[in-house]
C-alpha atoms as a PDB file:
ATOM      1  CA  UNK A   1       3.510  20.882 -60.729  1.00  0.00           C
ATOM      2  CA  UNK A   2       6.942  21.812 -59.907  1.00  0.00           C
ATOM      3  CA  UNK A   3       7.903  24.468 -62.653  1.00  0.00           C
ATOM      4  CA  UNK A   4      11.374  22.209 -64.142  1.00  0.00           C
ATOM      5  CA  UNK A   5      11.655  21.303 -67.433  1.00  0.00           C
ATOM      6  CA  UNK A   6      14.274  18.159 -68.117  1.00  0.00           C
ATOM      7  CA  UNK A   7      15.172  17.233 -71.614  1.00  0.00           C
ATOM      8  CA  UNK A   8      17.260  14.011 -72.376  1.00  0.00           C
ATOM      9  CA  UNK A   9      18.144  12.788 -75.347  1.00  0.00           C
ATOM     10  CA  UNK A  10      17.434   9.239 -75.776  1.00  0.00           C
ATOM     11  CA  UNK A  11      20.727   8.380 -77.980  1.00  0.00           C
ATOM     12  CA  UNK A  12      24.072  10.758 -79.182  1.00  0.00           C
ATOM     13  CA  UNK A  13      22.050  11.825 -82.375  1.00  0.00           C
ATOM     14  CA  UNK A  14      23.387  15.418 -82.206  1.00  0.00           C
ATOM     15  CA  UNK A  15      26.631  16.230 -84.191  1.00  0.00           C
ATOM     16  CA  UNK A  16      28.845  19.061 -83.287  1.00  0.00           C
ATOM     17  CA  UNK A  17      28.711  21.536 -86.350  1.00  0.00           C
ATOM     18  CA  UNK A  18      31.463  24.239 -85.230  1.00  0.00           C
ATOM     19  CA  UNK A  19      33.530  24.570 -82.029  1.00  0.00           C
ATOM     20  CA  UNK A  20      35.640  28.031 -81.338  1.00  0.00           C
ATOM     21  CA  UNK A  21      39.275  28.534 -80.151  1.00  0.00           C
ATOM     22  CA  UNK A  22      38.076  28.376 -76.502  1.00  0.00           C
ATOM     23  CA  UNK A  23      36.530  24.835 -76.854  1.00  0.00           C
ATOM     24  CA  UNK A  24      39.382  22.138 -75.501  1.00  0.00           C
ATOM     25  CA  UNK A  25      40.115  19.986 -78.768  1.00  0.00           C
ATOM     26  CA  UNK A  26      40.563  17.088 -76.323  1.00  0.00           C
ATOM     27  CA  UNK A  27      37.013  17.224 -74.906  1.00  0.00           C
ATOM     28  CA  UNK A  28      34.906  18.136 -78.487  1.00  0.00           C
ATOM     29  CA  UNK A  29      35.254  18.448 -81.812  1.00  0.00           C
ATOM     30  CA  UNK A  30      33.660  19.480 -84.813  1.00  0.00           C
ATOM     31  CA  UNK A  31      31.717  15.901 -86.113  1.00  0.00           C
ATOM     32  CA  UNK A  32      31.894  14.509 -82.698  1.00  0.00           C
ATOM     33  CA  UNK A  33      28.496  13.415 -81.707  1.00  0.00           C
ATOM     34  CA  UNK A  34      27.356  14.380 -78.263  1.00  0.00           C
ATOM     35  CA  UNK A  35      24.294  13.732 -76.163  1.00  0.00           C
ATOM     36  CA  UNK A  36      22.390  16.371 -73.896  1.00  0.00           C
ATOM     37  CA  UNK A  37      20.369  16.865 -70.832  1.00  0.00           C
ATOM     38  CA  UNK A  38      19.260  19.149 -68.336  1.00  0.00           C
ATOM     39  CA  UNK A  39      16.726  20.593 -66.069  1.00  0.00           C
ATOM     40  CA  UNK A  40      15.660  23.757 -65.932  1.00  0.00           C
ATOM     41  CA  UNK A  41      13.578  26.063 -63.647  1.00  0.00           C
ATOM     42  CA  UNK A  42      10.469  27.551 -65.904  1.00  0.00           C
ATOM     43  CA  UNK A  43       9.281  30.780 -64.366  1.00  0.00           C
ATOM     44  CA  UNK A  44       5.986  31.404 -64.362  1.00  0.00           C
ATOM     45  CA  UNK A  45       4.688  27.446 -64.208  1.00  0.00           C
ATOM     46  CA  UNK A  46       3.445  26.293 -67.471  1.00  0.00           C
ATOM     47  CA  UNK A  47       1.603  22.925 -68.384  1.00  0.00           C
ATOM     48  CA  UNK A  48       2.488  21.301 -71.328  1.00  0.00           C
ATOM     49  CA  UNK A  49       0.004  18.739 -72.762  1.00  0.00           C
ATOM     50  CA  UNK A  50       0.557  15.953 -75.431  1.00  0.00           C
ATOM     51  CA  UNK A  51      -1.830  15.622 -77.763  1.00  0.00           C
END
């Protein structure tokens, strides 16, 4: 078990729903759709199990 967590998302199925003044209007806007991933480090270790 390594303790990271990585979430993907399979296709750009998230819209953006408000973006402030310090957002750069040439890299996102509001109705843009965007796609995210990461990896995090969980501390303590945890187990997740699918049903």
């Amino acid at each position: 078990m390594t303790g990271r967590l990585k979430y993907t998302t399979a296709s750009a199925n998230l819209v953006v729903k408000t973006a402030d003044a310090d957002c750069d209007p040439d890299i996102i806007n509001v109705g843009d759709s965007i796609r995210l991933s990461g990896e995090y480090q969980a501390s303590p270790k945890i187990s997740i199990t699918l049903p």
